[in-house]
C-alpha atoms as a PDB file:
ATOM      1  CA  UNK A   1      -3.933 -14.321  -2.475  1.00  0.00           C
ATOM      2  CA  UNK A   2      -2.430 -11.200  -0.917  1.00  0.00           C
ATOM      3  CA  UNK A   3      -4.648  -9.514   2.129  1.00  0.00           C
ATOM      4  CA  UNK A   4      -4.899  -6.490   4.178  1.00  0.00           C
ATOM      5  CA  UNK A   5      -3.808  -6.273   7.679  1.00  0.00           C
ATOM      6  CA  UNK A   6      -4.779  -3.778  10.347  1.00  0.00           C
ATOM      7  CA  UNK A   7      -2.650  -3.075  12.918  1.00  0.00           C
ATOM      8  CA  UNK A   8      -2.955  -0.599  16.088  1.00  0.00           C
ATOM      9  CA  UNK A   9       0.293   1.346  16.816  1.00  0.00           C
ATOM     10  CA  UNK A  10       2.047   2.645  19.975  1.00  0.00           C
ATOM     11  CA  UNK A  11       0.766   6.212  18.732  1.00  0.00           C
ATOM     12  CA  UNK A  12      -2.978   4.754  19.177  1.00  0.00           C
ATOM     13  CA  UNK A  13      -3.320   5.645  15.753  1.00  0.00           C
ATOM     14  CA  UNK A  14      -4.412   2.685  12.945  1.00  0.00           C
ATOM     15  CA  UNK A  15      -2.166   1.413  10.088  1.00  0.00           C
ATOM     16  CA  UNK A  16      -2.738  -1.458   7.162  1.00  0.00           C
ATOM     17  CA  UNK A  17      -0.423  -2.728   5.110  1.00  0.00           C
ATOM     18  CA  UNK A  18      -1.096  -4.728   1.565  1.00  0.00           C
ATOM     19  CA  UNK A  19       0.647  -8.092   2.508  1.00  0.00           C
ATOM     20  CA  UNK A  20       1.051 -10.582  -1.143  1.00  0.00           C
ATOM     21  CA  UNK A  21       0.486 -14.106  -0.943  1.00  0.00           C
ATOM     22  CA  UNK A  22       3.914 -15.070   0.472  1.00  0.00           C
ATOM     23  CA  UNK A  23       3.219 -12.398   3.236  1.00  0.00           C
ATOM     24  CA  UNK A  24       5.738  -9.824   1.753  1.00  0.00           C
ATOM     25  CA  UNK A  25       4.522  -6.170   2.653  1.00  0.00           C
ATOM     26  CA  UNK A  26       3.700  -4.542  -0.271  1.00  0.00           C
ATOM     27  CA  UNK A  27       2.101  -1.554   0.331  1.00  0.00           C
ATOM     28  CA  UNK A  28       1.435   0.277   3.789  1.00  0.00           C
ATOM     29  CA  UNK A  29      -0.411   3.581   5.229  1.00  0.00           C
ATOM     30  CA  UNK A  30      -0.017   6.366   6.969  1.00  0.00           C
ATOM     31  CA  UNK A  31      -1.593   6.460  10.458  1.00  0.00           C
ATOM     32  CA  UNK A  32      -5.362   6.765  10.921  1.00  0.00           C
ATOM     33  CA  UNK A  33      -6.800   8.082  14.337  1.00  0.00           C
ATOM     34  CA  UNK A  34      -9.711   5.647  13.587  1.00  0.00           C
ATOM     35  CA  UNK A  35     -10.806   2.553  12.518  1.00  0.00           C
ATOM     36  CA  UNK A  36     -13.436   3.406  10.410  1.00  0.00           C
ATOM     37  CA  UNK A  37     -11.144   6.171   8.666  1.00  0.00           C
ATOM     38  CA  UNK A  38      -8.297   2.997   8.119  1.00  0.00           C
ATOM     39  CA  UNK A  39     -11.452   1.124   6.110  1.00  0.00           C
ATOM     40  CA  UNK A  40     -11.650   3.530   4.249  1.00  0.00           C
ATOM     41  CA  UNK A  41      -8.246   4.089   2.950  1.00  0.00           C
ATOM     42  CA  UNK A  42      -7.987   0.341   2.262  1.00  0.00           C
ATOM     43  CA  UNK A  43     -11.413   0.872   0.232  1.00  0.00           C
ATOM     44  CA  UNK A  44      -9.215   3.393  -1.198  1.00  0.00           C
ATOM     45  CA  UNK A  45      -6.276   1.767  -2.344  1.00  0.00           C
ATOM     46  CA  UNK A  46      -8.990  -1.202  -3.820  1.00  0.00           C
ATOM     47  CA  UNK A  47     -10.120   1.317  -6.063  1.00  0.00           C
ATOM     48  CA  UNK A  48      -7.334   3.098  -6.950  1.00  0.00           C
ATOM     49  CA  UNK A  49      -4.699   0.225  -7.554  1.00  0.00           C
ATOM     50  CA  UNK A  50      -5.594  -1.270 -10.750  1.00  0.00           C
ATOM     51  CA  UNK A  51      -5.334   2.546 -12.724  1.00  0.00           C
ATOM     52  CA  UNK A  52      -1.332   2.807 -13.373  1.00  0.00           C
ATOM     53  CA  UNK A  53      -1.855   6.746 -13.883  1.00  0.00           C
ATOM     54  CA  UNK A  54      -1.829   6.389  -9.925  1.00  0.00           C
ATOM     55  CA  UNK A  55       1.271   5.521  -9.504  1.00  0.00           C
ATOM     56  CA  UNK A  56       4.259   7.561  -8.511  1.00  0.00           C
ATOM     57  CA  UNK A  57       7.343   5.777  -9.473  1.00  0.00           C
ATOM     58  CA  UNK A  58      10.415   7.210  -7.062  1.00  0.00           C
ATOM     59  CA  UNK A  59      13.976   6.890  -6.590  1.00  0.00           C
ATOM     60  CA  UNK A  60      15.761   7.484  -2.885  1.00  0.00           C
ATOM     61  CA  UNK A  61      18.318   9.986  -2.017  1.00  0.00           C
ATOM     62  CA  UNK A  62      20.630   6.101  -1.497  1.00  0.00           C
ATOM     63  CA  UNK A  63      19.598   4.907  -4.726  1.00  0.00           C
ATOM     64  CA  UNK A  64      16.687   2.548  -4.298  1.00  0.00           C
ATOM     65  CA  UNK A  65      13.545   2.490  -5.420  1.00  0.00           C
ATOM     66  CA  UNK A  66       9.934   2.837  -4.160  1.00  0.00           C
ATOM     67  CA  UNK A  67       6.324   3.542  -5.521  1.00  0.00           C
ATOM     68  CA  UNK A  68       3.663   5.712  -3.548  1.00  0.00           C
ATOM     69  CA  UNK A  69       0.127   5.108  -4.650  1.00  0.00           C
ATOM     70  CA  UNK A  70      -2.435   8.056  -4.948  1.00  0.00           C
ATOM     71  CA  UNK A  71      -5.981   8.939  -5.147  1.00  0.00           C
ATOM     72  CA  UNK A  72      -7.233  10.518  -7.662  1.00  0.00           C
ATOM     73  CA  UNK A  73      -7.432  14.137  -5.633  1.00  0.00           C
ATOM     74  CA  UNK A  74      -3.386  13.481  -5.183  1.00  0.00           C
ATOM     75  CA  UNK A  75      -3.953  12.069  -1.714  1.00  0.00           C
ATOM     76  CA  UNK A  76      -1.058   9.442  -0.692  1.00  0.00           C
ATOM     77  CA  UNK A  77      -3.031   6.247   0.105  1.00  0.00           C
ATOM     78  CA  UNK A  78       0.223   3.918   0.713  1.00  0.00           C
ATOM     79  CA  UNK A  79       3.513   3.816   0.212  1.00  0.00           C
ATOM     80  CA  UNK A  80       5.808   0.685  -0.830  1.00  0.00           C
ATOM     81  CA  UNK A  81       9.105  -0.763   0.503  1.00  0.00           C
ATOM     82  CA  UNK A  82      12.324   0.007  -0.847  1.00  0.00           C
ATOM     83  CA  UNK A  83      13.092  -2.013  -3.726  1.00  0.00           C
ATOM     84  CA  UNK A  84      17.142  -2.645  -5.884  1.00  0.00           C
ATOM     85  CA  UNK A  85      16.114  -2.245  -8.822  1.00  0.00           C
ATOM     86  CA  UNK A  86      13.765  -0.715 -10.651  1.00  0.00           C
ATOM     87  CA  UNK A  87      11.705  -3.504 -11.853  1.00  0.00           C
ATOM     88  CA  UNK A  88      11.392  -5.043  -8.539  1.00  0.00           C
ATOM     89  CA  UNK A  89      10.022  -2.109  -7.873  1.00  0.00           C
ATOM     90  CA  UNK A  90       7.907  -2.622 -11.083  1.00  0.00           C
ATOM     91  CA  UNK A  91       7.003  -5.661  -9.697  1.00  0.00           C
ATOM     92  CA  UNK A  92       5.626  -4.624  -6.138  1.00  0.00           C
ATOM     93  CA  UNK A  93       3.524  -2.382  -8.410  1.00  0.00           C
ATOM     94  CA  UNK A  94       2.138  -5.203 -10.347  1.00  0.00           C
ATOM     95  CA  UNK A  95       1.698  -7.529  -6.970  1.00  0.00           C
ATOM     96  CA  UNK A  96      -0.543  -4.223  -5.723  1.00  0.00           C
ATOM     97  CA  UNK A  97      -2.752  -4.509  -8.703  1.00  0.00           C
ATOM     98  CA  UNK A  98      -3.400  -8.227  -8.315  1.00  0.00           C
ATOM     99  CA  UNK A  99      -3.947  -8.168  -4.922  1.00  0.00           C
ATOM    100  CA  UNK A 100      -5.426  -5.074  -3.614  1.00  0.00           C
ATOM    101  CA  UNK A 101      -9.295  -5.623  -5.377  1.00  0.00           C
ATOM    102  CA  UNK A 102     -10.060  -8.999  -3.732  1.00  0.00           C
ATOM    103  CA  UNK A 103      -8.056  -8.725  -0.589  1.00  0.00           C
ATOM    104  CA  UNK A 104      -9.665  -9.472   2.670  1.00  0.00           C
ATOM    105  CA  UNK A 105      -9.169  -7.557   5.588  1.00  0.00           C
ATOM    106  CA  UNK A 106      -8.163  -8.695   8.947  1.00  0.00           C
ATOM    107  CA  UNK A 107      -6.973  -6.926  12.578  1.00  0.00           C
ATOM    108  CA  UNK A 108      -3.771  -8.014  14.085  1.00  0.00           C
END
């Protein structure tokens, strides 16, 4: 089971990231100046990840490929890695929806 991690950066600012099962990063945020703020985008992405329609499928300027996940006002709630292929990136889509609604949350 995938969970979400909370971690505070050299910027002072809060960040989570959407880690799967095997601890692969599969979705991370933007910066948060608080704590309560970061809760709330992960309450976000919970219920935003299982509705495909929120889903921006990209492609780099160097060929690879990413996802960015939105809310529904067009908010970016996290963005993934950068995938080689397109289904891999597919994939790390997928992995989002089955793990983002039941994922616990814990501070590193």
């Amino acid at each position: 089971m995938g969970k979400f991690v909370i971690k505070k950066g050299k910027d002072d600012q809060f960040y989570f990231s959407l880690k799967a099962g095997n601890g692969e990063r599969i979705l991370g945020s933007e910066g948060y100046t608080t704590l309560p703020a970061c809760n709330n985008g992960i309450e976000s992405v919970k219920s935003n990840a299982s509705n495909d329609a929120r889903y921006e499928r990209k492609t780099a300027a160097n060929g690879k490929h990413y996802f960015i996940l939105k809310a529904g006002n067009g908010q970016v709630i996290g963005n993934s890695e950068m995938y080689e292929t397109a289904s891999s990136r597919d994939n790390g889509i997928e992995s989002v929806k089955k793990n983002a609604a039941e994922a616990p949350t814990e501070m590193e």
